[in-house]
N, C-alpha and C. Protein backbone atom coordinates (compact mmCIF):
# COMPACT_ATOMS: atom_id res chain seq x y z
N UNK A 1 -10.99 9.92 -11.88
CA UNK A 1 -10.68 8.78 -11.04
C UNK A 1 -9.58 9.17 -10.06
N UNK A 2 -9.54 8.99 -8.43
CA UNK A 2 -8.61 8.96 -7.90
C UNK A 2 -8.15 7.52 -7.77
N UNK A 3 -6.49 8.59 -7.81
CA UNK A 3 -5.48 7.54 -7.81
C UNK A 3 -4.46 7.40 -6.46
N UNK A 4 -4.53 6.27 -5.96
CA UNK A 4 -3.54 5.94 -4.67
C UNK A 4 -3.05 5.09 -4.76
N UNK A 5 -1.43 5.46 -4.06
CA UNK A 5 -0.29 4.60 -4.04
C UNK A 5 0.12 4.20 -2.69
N UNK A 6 0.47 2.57 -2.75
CA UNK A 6 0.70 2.57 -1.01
C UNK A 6 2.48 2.13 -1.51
N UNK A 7 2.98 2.36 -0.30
CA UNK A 7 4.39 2.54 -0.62
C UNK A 7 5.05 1.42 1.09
N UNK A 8 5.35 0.79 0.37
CA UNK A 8 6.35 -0.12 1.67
C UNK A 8 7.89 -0.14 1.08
N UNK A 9 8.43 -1.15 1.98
CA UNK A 9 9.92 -0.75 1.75
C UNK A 9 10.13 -1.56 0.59
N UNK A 10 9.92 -2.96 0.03
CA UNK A 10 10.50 -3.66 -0.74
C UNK A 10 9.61 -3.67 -2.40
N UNK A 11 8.31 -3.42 -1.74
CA UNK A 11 6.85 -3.71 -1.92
C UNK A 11 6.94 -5.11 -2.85
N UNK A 12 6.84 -5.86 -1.84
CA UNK A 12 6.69 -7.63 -1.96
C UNK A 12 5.63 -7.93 -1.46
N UNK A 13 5.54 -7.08 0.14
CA UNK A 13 4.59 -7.52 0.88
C UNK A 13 2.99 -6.93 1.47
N UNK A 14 3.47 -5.62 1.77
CA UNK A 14 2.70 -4.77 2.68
C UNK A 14 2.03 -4.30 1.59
N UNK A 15 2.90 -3.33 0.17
CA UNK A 15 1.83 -2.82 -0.44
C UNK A 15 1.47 -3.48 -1.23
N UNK A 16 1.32 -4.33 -1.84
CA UNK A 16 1.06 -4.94 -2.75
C UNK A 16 -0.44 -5.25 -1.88
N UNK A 17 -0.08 -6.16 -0.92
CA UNK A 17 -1.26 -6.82 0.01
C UNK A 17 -2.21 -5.60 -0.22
N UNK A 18 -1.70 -4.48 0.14
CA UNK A 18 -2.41 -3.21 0.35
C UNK A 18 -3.25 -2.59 -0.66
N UNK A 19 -2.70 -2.74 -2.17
CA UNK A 19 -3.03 -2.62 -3.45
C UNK A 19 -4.49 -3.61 -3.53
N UNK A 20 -4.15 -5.04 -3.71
CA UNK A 20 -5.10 -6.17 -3.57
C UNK A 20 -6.49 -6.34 -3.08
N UNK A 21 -6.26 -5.63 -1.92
CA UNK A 21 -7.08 -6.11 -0.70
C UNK A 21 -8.26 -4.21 -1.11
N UNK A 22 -7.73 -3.89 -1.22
CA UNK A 22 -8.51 -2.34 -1.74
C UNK A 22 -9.05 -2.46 -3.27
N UNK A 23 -8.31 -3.15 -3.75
CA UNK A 23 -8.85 -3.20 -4.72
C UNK A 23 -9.82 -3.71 -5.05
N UNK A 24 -10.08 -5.04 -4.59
CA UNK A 24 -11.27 -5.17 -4.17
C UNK A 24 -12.61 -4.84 -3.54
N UNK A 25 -11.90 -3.53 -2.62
CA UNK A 25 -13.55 -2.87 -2.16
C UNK A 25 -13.68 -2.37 -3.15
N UNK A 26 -12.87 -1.39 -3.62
CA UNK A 26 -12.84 0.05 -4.73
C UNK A 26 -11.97 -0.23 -5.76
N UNK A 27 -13.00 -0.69 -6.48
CA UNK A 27 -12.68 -0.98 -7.96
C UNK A 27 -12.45 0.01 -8.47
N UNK A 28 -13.38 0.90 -8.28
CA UNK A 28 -13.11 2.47 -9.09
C UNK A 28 -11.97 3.16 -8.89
N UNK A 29 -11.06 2.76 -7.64
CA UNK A 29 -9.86 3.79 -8.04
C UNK A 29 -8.65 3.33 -8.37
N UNK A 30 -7.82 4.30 -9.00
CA UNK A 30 -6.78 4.29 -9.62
C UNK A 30 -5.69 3.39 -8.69
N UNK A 31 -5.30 2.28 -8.45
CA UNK A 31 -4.11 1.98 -7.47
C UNK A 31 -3.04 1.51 -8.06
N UNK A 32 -1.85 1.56 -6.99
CA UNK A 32 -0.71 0.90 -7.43
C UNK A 32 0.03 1.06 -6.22
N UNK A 33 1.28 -0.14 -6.60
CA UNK A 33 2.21 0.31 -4.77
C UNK A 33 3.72 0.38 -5.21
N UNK A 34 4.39 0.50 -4.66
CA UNK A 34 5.70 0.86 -4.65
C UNK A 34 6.67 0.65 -2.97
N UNK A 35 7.86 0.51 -3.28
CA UNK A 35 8.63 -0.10 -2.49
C UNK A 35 9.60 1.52 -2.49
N UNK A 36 10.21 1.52 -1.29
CA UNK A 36 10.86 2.78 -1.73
C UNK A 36 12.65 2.27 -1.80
N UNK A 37 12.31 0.93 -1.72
CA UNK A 37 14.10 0.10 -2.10
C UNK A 37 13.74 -0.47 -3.20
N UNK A 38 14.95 -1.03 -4.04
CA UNK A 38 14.82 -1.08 -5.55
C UNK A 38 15.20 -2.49 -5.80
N UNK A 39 15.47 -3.31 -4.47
CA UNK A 39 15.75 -4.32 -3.99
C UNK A 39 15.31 -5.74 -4.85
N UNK A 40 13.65 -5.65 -5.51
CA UNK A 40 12.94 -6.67 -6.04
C UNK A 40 12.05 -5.90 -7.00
N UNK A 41 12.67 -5.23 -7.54
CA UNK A 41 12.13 -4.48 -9.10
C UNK A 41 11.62 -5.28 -10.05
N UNK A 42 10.45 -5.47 -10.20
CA UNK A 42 10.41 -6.76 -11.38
C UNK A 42 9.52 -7.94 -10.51
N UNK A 43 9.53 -8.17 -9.55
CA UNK A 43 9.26 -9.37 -8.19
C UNK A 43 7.63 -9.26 -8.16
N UNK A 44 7.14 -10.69 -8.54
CA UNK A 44 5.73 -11.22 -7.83
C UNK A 44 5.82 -10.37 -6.54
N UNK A 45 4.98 -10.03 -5.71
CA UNK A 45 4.62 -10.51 -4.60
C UNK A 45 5.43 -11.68 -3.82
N UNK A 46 5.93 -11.35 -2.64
CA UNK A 46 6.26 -12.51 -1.86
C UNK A 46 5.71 -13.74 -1.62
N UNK A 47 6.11 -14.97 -1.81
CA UNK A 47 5.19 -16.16 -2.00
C UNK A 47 4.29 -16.35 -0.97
N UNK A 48 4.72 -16.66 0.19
CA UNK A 48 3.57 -16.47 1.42
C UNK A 48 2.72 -15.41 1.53
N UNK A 49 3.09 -14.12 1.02
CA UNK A 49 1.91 -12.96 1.11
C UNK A 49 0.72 -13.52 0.38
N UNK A 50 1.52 -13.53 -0.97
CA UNK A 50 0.44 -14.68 -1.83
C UNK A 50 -0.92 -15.08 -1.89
N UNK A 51 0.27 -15.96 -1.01
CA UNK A 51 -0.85 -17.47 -0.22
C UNK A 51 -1.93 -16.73 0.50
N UNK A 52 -1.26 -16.20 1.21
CA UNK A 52 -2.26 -15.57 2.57
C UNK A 52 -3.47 -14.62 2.00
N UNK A 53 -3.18 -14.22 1.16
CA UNK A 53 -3.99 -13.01 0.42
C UNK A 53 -5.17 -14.06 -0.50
N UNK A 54 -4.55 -15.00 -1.39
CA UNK A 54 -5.44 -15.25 -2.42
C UNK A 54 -6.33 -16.52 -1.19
N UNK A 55 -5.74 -16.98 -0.06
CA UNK A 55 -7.01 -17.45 1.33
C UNK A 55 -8.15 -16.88 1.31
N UNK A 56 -8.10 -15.81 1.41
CA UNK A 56 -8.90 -14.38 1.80
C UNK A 56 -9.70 -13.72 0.76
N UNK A 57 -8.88 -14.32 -0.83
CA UNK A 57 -9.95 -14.06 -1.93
C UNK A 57 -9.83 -12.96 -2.54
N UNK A 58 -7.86 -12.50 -2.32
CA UNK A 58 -7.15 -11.45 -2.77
C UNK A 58 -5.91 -12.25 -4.00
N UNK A 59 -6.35 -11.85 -5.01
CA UNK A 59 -5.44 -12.16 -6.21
C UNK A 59 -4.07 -11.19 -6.27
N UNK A 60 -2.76 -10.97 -6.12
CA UNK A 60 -1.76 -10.16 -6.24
C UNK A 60 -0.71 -10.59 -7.27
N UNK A 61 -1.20 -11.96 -7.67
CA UNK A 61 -0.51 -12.53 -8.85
C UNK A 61 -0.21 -11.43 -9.93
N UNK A 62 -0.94 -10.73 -10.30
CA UNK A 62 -0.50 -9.89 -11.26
C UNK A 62 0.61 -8.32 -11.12
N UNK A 63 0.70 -8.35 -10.14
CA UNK A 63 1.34 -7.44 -9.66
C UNK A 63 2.86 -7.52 -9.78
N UNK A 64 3.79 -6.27 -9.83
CA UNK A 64 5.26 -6.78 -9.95
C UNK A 64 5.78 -5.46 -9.17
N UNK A 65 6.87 -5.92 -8.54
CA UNK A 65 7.53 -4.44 -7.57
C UNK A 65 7.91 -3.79 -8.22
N UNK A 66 7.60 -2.31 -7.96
CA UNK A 66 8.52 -1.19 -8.40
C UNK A 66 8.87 -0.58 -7.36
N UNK A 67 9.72 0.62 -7.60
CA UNK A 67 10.46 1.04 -6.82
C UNK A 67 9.43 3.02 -6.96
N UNK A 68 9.75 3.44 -5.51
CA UNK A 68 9.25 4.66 -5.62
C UNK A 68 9.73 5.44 -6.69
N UNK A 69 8.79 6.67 -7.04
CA UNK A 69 9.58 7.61 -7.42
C UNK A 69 9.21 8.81 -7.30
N UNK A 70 10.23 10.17 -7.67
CA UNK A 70 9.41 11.83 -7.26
C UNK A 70 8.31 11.43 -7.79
N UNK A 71 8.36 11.15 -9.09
CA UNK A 71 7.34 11.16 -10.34
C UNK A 71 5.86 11.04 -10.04
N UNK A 72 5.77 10.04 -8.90
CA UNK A 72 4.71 9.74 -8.19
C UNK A 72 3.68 10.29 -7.47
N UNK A 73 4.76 11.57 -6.89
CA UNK A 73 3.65 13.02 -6.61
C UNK A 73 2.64 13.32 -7.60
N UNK A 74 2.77 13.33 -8.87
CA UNK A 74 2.35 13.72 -9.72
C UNK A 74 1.22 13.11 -10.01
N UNK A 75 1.53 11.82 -10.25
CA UNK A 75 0.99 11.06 -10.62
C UNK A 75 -0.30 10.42 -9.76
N UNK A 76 0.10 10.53 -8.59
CA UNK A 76 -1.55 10.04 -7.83
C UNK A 76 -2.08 11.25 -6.52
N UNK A 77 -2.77 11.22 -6.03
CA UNK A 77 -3.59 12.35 -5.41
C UNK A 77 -3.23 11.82 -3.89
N UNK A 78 -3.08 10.86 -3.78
CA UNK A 78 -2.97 10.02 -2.61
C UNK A 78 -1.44 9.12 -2.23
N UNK A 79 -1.25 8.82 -1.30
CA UNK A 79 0.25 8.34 -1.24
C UNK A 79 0.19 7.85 0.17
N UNK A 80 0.08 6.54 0.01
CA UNK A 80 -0.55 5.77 1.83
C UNK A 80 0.97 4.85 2.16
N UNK A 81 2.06 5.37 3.05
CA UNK A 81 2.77 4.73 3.63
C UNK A 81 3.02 3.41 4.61
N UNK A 82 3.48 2.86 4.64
CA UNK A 82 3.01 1.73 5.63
C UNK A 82 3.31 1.55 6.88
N UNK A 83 4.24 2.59 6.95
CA UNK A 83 5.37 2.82 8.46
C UNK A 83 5.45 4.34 8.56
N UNK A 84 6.28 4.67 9.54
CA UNK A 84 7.00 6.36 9.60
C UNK A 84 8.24 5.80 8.50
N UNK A 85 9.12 5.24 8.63
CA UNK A 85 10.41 5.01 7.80
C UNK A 85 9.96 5.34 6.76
N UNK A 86 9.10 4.82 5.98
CA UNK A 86 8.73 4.69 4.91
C UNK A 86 8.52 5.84 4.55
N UNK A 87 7.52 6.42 5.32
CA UNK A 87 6.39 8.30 5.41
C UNK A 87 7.70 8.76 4.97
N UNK A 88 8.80 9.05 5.93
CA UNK A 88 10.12 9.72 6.29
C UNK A 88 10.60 9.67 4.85
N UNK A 89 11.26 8.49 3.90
CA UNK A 89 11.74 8.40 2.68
C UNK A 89 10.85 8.49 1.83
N UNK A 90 9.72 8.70 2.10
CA UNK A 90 8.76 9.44 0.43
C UNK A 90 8.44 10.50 0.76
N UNK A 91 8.83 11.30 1.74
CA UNK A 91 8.93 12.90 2.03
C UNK A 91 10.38 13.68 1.79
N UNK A 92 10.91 12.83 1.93
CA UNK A 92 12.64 13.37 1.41
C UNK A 92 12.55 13.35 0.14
N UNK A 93 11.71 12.51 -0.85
CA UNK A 93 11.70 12.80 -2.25
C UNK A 93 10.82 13.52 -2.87
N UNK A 94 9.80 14.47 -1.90
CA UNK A 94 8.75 15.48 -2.40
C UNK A 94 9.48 16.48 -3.24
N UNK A 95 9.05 16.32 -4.53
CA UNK A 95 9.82 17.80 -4.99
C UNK A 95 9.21 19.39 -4.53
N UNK A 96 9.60 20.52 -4.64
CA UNK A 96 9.23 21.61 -4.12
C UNK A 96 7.89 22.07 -4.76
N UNK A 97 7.23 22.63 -3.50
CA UNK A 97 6.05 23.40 -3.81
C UNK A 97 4.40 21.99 -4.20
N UNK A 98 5.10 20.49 -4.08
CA UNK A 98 4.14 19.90 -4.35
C UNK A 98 3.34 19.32 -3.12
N UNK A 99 2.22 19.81 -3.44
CA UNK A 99 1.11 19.15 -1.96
C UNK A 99 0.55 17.87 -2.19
N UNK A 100 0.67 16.99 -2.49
CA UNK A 100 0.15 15.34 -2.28
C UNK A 100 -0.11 15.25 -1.47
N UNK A 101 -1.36 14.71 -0.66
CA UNK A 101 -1.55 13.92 0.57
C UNK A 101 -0.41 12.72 0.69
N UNK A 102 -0.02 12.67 1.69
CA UNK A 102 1.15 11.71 2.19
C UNK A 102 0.45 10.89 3.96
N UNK A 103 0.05 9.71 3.71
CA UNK A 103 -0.69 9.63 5.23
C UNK A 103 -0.02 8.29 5.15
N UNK A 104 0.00 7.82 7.14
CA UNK A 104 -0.08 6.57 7.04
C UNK A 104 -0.58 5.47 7.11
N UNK A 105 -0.91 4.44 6.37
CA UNK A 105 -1.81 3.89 5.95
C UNK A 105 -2.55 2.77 7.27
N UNK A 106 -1.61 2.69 8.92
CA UNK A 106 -2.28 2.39 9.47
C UNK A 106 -3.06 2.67 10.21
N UNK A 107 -2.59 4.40 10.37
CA UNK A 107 -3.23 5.15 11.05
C UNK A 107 -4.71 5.37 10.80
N UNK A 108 -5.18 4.40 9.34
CA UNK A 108 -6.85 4.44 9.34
C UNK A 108 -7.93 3.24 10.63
N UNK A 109 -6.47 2.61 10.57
CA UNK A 109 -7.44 1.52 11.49
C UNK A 109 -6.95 1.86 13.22
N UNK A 110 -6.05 3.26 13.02
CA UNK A 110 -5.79 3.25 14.87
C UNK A 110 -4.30 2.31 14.96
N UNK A 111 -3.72 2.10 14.76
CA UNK A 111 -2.17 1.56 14.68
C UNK A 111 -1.11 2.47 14.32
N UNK A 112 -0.08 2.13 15.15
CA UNK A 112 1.01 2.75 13.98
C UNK A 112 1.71 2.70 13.15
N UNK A 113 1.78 1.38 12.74
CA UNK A 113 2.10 0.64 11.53
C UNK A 113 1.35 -0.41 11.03
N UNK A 114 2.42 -0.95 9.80
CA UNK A 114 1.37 -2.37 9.21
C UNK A 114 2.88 -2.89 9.16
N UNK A 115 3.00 -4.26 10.69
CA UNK A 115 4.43 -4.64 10.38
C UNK A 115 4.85 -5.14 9.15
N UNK A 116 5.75 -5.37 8.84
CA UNK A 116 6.21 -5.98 7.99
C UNK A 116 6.51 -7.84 8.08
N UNK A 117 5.38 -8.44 7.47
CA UNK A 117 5.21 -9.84 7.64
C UNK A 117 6.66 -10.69 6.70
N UNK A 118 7.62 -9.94 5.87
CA UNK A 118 8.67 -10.48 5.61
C UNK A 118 9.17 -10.99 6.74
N UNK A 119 9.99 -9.86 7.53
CA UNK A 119 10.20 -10.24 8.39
C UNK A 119 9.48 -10.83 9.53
N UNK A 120 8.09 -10.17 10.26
CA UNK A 120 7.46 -11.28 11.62
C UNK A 120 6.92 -12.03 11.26
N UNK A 121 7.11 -12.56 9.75
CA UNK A 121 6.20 -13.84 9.54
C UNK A 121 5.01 -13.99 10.12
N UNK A 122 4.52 -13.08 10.06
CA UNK A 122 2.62 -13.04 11.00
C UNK A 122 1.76 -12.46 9.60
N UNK A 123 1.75 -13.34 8.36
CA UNK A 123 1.23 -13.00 7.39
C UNK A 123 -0.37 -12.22 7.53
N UNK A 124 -1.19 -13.08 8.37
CA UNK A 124 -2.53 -13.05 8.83
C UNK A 124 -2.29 -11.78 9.57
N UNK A 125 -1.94 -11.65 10.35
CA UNK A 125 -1.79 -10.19 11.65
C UNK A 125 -2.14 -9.19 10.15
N UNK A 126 -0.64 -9.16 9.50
CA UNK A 126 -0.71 -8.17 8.03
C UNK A 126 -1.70 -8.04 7.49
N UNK A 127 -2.52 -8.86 7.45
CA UNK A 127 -3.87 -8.81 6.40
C UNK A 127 -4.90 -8.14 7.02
N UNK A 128 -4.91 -9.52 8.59
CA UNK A 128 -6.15 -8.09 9.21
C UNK A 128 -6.30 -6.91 9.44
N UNK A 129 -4.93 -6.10 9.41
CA UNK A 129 -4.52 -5.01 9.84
C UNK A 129 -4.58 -4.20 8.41
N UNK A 130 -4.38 -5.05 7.73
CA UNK A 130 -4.91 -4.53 5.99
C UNK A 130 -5.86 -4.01 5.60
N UNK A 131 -6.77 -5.03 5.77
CA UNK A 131 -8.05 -5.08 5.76
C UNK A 131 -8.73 -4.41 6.51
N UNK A 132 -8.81 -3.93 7.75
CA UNK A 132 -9.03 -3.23 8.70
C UNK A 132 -9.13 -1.78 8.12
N UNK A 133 -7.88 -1.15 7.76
CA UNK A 133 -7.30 -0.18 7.14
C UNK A 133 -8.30 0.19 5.89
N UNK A 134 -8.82 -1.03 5.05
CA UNK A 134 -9.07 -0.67 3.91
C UNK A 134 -10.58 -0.12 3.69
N UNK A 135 -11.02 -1.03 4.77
CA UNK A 135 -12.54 -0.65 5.22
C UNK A 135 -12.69 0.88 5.62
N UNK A 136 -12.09 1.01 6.67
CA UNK A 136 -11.88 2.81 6.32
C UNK A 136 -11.89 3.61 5.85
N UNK A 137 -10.59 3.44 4.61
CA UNK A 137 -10.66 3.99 3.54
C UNK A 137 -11.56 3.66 2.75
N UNK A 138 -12.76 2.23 2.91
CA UNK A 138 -13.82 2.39 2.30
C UNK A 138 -15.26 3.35 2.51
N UNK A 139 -14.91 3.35 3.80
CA UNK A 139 -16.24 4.59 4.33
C UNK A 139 -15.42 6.38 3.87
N UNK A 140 -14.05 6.06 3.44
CA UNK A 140 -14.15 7.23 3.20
C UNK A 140 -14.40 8.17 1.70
N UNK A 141 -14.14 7.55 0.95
CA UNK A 141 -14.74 7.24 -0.26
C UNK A 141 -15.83 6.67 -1.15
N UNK A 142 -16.54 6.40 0.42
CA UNK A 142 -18.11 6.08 0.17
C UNK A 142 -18.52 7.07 -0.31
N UNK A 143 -19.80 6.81 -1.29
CA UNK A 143 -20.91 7.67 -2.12
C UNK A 143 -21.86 7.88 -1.28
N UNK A 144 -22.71 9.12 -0.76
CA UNK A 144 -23.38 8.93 0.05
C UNK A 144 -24.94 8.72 -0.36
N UNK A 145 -25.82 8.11 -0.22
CA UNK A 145 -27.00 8.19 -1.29
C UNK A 145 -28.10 8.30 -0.80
């Protein structure tokens, strides 16, 4: 099974959404997200992400923030950022000699980020741009038959 991690700053919002919304295409793979601040360790999902997500027929209720870690190289094959900031602080914690794919996660849909709807309150923008993203990564992990 591959395993991918999307990594935002608090992960309240972006990855979690990001987790959710994939998870749903691709059941089959391994996911999880992470925040690379330690800020809401323990934390639902942001309440409006929520909302906006379970609209759309994305459950994140079960989900709780963690915080990055090296450990994480290890642990998944994949590692989908949500920003450069973000890219930037889960590359300062690569330990040596390890090759993980490290990409950013909007760069599947042609963007350069996935803002952060904490702050622009443009919950919907976040999602489509989510979603957008995820479809991608669904043709890319398509089975071909």
């Amino acid at each position: 099974m591959t395993r991918v991690l999307f990594v935002c700053l608090g992960n309240i919002c972006r990855s979690p959404a990001a987790e959710g919304v994939v998870r749903s295409r691709l059941p089959d793979l391994g996911l999880d997200s992470a925040g690379t601040g330690g800020w809401h360790v323990g934390a639902p999902p942001y309440g409006p992400m929520q909302a906006a997500a379970r609209a759309r027929g994305h459950d994140l209720s079960d989900l709780r923030a963690r915080q990055f870690d090296p450990s994480d190289f290890e642990a998944f094959e994949l590692i989908f950022a949500m920003d450069a900031a973000n890219l930037r602080d889960i590359e300062a914690q690569r330990p040596p000699g390890n090759a993980t794919r490290v990409e950013n996660f909007a760069e599947l849909a042609g963007a350069a980020e996935v803002p952060d709807p904490y702050y622009t309150r443009d919950f919907e923008g976040c999602l489509d741009l989510i979603e957008a993203c995820a479809e991608a990564l669904s043709r890319r992990f398509a089975v071909p038959r």
